[in-house]
Protein backbone atom coordinates (compact mmCIF):
# COMPACT_ATOMS: atom_id res chain seq x y z
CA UNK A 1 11.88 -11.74 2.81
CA UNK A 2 10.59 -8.71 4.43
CA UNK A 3 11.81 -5.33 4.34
CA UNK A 4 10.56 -1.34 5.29
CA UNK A 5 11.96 1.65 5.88
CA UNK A 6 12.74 3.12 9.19
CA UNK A 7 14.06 7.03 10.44
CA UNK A 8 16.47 6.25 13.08
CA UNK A 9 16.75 8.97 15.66
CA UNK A 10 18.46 12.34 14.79
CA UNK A 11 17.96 11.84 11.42
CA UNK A 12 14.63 12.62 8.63
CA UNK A 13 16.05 10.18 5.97
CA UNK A 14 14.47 6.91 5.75
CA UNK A 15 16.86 3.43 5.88
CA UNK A 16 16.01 0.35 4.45
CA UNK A 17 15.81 -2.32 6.65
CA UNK A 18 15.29 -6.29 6.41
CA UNK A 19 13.36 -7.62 9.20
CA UNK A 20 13.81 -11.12 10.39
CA UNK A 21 11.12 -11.81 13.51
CA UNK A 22 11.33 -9.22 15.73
CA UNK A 23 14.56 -8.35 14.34
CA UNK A 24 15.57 -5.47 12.35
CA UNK A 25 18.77 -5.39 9.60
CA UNK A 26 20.28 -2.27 8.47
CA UNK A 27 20.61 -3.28 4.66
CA UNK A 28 23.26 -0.84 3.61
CA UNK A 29 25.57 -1.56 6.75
CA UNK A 30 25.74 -5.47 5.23
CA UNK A 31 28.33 -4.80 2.51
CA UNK A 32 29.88 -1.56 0.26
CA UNK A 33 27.30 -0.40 -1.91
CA UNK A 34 24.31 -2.14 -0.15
CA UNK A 35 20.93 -0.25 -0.97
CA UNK A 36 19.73 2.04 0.87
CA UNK A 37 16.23 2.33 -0.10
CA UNK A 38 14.02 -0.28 -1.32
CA UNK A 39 13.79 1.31 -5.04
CA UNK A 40 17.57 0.40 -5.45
CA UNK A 41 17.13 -2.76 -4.11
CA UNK A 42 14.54 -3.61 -6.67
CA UNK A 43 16.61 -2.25 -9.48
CA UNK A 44 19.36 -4.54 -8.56
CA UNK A 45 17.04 -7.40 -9.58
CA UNK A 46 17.60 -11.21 -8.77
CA UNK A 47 21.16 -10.66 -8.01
CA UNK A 48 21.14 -7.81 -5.50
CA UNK A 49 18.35 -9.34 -3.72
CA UNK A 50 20.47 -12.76 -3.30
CA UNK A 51 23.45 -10.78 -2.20
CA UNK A 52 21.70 -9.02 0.55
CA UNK A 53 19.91 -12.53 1.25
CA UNK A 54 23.45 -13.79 1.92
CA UNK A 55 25.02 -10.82 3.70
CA UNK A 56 21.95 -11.11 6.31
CA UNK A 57 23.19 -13.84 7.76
CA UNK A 58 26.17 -12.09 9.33
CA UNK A 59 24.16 -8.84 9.58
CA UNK A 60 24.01 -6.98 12.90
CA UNK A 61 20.42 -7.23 15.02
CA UNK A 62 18.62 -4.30 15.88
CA UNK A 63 15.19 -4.30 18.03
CA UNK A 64 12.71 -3.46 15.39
CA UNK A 65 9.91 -2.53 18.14
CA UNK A 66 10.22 1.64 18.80
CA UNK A 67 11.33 2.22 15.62
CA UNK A 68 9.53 5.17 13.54
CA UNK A 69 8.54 4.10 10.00
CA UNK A 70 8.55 6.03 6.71
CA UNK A 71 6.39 4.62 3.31
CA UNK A 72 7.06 1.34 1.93
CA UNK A 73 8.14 3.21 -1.37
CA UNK A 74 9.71 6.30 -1.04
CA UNK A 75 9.60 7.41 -4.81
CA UNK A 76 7.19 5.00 -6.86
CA UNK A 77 7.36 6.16 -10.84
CA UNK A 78 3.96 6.20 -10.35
CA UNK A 79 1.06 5.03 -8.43
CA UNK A 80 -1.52 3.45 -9.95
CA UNK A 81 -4.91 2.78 -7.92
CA UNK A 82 -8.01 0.44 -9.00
CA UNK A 83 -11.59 1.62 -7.99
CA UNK A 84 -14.35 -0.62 -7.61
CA UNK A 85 -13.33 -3.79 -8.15
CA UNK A 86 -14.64 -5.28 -5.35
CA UNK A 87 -18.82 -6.12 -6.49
CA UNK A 88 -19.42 -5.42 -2.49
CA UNK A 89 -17.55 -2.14 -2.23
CA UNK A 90 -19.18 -0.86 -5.96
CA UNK A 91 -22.40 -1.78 -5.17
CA UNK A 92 -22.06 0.07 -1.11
CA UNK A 93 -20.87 3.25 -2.95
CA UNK A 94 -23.95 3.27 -5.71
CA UNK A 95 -21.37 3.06 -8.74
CA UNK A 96 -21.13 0.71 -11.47
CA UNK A 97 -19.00 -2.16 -11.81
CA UNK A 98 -17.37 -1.15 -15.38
CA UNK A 99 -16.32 -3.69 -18.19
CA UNK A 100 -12.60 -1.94 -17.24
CA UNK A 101 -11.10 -1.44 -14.48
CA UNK A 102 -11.43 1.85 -13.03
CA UNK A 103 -8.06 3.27 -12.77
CA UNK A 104 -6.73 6.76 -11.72
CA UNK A 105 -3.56 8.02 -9.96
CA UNK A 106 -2.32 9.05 -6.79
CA UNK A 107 -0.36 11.46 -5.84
CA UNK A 108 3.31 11.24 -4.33
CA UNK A 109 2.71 13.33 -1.50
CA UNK A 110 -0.38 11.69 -0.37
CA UNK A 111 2.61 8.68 0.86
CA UNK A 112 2.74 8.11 4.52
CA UNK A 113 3.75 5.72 6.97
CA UNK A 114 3.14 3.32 9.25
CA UNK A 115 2.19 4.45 12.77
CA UNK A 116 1.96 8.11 11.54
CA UNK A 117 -0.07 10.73 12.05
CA UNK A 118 -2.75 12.00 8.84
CA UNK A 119 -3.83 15.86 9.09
CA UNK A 120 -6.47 17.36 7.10
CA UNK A 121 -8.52 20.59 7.24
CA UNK A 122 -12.23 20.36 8.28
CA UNK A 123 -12.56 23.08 5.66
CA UNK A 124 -12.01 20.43 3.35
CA UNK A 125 -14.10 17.46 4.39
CA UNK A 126 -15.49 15.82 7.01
CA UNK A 127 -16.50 12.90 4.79
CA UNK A 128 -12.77 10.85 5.20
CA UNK A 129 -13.28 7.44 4.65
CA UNK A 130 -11.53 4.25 5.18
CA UNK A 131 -10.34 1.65 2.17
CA UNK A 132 -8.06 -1.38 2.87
CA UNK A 133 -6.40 -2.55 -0.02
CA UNK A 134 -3.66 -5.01 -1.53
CA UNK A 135 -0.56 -3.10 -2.82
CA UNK A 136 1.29 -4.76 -5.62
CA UNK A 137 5.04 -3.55 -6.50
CA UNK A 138 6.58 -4.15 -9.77
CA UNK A 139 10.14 -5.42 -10.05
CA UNK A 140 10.75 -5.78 -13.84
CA UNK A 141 9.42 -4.03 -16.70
CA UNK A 142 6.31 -5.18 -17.83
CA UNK A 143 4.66 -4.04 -21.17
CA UNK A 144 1.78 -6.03 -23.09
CA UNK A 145 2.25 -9.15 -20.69
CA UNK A 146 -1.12 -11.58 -20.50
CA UNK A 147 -2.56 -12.73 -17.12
CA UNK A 148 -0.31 -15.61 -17.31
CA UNK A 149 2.86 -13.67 -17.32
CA UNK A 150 1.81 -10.65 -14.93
CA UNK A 151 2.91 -12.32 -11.23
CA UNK A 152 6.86 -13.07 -13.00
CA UNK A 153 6.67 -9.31 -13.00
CA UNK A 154 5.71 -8.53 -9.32
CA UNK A 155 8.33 -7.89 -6.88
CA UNK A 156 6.14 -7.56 -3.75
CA UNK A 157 3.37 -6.96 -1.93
CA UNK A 158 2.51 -4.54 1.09
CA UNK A 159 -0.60 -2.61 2.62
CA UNK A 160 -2.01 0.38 1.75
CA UNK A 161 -4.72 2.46 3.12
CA UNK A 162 -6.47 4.74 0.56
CA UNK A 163 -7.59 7.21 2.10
CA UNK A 164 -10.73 9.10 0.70
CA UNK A 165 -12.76 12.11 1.11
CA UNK A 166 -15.44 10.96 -0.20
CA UNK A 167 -18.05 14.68 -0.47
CA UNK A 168 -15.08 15.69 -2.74
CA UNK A 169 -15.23 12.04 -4.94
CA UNK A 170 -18.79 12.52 -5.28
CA UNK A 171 -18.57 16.48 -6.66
CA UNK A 172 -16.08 16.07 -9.19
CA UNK A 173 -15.35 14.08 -12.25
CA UNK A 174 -11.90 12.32 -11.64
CA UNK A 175 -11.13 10.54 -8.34
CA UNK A 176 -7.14 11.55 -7.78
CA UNK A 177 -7.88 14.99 -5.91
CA UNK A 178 -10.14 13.41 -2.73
CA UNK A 179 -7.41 10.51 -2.20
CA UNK A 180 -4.18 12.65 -3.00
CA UNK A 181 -4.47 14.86 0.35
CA UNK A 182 -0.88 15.06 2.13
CA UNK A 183 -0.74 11.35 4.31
CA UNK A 184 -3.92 9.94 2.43
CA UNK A 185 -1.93 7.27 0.93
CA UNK A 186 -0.34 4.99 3.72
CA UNK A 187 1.32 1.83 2.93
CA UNK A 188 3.83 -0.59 4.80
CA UNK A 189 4.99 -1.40 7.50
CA UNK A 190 6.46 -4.07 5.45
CA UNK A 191 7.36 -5.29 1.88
CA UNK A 192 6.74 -9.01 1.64
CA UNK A 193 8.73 -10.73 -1.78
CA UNK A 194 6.55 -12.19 -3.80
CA UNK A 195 7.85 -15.67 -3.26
CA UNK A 196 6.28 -15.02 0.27
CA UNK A 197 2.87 -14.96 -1.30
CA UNK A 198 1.90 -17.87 -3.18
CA UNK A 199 -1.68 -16.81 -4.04
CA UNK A 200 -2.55 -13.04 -4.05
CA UNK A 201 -6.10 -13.88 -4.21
CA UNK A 202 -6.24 -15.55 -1.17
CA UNK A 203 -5.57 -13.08 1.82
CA UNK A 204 -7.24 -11.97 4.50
CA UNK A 205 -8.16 -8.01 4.38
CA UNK A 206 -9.30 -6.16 7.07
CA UNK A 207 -10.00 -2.70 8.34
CA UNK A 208 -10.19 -1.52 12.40
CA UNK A 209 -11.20 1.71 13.07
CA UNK A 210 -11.43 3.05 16.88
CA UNK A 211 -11.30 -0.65 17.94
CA UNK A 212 -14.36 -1.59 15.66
CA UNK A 213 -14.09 -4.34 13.10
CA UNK A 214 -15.55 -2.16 9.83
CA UNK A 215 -13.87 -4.47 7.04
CA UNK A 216 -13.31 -8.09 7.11
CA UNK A 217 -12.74 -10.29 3.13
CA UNK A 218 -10.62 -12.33 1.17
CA UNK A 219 -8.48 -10.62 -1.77
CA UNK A 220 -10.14 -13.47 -3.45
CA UNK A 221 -13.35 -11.54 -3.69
CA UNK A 222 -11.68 -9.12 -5.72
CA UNK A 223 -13.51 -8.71 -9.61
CA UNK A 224 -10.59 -8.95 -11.49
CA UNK A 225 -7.37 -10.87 -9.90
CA UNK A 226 -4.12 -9.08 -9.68
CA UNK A 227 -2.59 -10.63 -12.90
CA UNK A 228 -5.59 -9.00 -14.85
CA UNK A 229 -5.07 -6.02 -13.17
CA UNK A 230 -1.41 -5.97 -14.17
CA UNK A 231 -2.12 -6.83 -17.86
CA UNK A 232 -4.85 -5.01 -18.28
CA UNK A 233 -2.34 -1.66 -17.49
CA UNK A 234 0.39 -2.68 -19.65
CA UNK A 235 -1.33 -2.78 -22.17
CA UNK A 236 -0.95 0.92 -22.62
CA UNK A 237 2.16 1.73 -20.85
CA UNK A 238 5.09 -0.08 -19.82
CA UNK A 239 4.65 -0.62 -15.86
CA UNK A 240 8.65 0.30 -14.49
CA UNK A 241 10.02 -1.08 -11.96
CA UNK A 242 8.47 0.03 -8.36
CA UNK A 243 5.13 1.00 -9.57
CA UNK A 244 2.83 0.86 -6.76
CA UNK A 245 -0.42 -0.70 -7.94
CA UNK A 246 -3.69 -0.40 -5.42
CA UNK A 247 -6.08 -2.95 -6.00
CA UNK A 248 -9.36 -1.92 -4.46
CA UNK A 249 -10.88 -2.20 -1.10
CA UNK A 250 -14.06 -4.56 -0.34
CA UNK A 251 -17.17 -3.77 1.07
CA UNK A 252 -17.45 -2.28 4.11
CA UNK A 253 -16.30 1.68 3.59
CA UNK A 254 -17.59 3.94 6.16
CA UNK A 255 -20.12 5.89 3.58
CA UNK A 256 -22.13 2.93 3.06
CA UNK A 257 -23.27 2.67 6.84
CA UNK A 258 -26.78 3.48 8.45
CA UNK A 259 -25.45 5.91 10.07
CA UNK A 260 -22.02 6.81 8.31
CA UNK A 261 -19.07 6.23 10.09
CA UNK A 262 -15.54 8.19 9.38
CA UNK A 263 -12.22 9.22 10.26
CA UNK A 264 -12.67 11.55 13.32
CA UNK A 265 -10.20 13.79 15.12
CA UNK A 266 -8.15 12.00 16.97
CA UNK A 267 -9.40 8.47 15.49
CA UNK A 268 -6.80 5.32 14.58
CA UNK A 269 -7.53 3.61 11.90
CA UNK A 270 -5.49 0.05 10.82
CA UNK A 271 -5.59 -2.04 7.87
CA UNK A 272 -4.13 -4.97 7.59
CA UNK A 273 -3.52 -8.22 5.25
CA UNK A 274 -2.78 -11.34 7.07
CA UNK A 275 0.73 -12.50 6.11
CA UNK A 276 1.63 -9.08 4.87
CA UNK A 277 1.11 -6.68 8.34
CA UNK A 278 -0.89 -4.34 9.29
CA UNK A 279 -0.72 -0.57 8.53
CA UNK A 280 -1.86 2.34 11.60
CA UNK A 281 -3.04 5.46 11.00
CA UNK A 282 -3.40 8.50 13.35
CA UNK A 283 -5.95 10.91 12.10
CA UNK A 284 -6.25 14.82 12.94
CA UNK A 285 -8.85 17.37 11.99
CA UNK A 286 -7.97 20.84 12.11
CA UNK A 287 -9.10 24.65 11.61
């Protein structure tokens, strides 16, 4: 199943909706007490998911194409993002693959979505960079799982852009500030169920900036699959139910090229993950 949030018109609050083809659902018009964000619908577990599967079936049709798209989470518990752990991307950016996975957090208001528009001040950087990546979504509590276990706990999968700039990664010694800019984080359109996606580590990633293909690899080239990943971080601390993971973007960041390319006023950026969708971003410099 596939589901995202949409603003209708007249309205800032985001709806959930299911999409079937070119179809779009309202999920909380299918029955009383239908979700109305995707966060409830993953805390209603197996059950809710299977009632909504049901009620979709006699669900009214809406054209999905013109509508306006919020995040694919609207209020993660947290998000978690991976750095290098893609060899291609580490070795691009002149940093060490660790023995660990890199991890640090982003923050909520960096969320955007689909088809939106990012704005940032050129007093801040002109070094904004590009980073396709695999978001993961948690569904059930998982604490001290092993790599076996880790994909029972996954509720879904979408795209997410992490957004980066990358004069303010190099100058300081933690990495949440230069992605945690207001829109840096865009993910969506879509949530794909897990059941959807039989292999994580076998998608197509890509990145198109300004018509020019600048990223193009499997998920499979990632260092450490997304069941380490997931094991590896509850370990420590029990990952809750719609924790957006990151996974790390492959070679082919902006930075890295002779000469560097990046985000420009006025520039649209998409990443995208074949089977998943692909994710647009409007970019604006200003001051």
């Amino acid at each position: 199943m596939r589901f995202a949030h949409v603003i209708p018109p007249g309205t800032d609050d985001p709806r959930l909706i299911l999409v079937e083809g070119d179809e779009a659902i309202f999920v909380d018009e299918l029955f009383d007490g239908a979700p109305t964000v995707l966060e409830d619908l993953i805390a209603g577990g197996d059950e809710l998911l299977a009632r909504v599967r049901d009620a979709a079936t006699r669900g009214t049709r809406h054209p999905l194409q013109g509508q306006r798209y919020a995040s694919a989470l609207l209020t993660p518990p947290v998000i978690l993002a991976i750095g290098l752990n893609y060899a291609a991307h580490s070795s691009e950016l002149g940093l060490k693959t660790d023995s660990t996975p890199t991890v640090f957090v982003l923050w909520p208001n960096s969320l955007a979505g689909h088809d939106g528009t990012t704005i940032w001040p050129r007093t801040l950087s002109e070094s904004v960079d590009y980073e396709a990546e695999l978001g993961v979504i948690i569904g059930t509590p998982a604490r001290d799982v092993s790599a076996d276990e880790a994909l029972d706990h996954v509720w879904g999968y979408t795209v997410v852009n992490d957004i980066t700039a990358r004069d303010i990664q190099y100058s300081e010694a933690q990495w949440s500030r230069c992605k945690s800019f207001d829109g840096f984080t865009p993910t969506g359109p879509f949530v794909v169920t897990a059941d959807e996606v039989p292999d994580p580590q076998d998608l197509h990633i890509w990145t198109v900036l300004d018509g020019r293909t600048l990223q193009d690899a499997s998920t499979g080239q990632m260092v450490r699959p997304v069941s380490t990943l997931i094991a590896h971080l509850s370990k420590s601390a029990t990952l809750l139910p719609g924790t957006l993971i990151s996974t790390g973007s492959p070679g082919g960041a902006g930075y890295s090229r002779d000469p560097q390319v990046f985000l420009r006023d006025r520039s649209t950026v998409t990443v995208g993950i074949d089977g998943i969708g692909s994710l647009t971003t409007h970019c604006r410099i200003v001051g």
